[in-house]
C-alpha atoms as a PDB file:
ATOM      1  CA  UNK A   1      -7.312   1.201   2.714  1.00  0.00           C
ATOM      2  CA  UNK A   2      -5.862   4.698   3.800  1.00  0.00           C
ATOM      3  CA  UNK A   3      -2.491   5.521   3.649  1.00  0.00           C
ATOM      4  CA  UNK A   4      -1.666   4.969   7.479  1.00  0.00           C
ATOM      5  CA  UNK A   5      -3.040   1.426   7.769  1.00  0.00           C
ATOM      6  CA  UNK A   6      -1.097   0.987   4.292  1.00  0.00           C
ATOM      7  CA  UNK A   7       2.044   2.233   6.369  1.00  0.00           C
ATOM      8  CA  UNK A   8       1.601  -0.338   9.613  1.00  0.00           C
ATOM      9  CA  UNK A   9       0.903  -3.408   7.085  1.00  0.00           C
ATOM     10  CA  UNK A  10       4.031  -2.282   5.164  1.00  0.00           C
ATOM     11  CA  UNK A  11       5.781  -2.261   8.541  1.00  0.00           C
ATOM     12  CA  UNK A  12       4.926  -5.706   9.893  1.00  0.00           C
ATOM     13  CA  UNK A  13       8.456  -7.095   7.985  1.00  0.00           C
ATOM     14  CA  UNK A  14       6.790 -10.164   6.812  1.00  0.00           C
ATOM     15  CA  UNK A  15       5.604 -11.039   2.931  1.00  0.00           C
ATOM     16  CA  UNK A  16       2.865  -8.942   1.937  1.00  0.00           C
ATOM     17  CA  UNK A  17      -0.780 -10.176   3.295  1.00  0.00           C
ATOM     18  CA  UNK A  18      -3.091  -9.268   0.713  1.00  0.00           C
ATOM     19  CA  UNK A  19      -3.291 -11.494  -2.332  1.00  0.00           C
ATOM     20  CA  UNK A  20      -5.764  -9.267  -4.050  1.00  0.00           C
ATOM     21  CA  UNK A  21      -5.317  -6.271  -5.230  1.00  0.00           C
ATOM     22  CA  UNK A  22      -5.331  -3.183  -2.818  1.00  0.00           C
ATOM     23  CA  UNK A  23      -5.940   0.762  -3.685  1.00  0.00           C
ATOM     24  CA  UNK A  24      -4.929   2.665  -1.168  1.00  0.00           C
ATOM     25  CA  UNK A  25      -6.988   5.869  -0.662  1.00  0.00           C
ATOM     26  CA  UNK A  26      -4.490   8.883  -0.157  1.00  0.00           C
ATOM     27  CA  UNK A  27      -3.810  12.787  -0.387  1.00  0.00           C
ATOM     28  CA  UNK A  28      -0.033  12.892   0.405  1.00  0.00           C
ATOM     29  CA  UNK A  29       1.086   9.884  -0.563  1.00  0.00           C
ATOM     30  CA  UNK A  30       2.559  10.287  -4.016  1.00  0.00           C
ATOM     31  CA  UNK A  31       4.043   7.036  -5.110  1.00  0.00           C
ATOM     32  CA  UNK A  32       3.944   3.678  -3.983  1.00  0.00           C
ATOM     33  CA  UNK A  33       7.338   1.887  -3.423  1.00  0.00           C
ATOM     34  CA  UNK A  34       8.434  -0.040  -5.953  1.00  0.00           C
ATOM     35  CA  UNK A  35       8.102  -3.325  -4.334  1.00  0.00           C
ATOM     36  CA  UNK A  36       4.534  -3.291  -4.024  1.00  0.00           C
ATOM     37  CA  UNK A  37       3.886  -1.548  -7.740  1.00  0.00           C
ATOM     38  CA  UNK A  38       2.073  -4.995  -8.772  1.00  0.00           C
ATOM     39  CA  UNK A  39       0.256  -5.213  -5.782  1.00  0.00           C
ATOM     40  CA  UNK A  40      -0.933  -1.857  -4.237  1.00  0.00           C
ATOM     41  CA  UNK A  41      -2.754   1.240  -6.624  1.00  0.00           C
ATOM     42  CA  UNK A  42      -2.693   4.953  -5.174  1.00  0.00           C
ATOM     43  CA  UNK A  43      -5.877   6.718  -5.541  1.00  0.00           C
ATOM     44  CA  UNK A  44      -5.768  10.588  -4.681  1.00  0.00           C
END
């Protein structure tokens, strides 16, 4: 997924959605939080 739709999942407030894994396809983004480090990979 791309970094914004990354951003509005990350924003719902509820337990993560995805149970696979999910890359997240970004440019600016330079780290992914630390609570989803297991979960979500940044490609860029």
């Amino acid at each position: 997924m791309g970094r914004v739709t990354f951003e509005i999942v990350k924003g719902f407030g509820t337990e993560w959605p995805y149970k696979k894994p999910v890359f997240v396809l970004s440019n600016t983004m330079k780290e992914v939080p630390v609570e989803y480090k297991v979960k979500v990979f940044l490609i860029g």
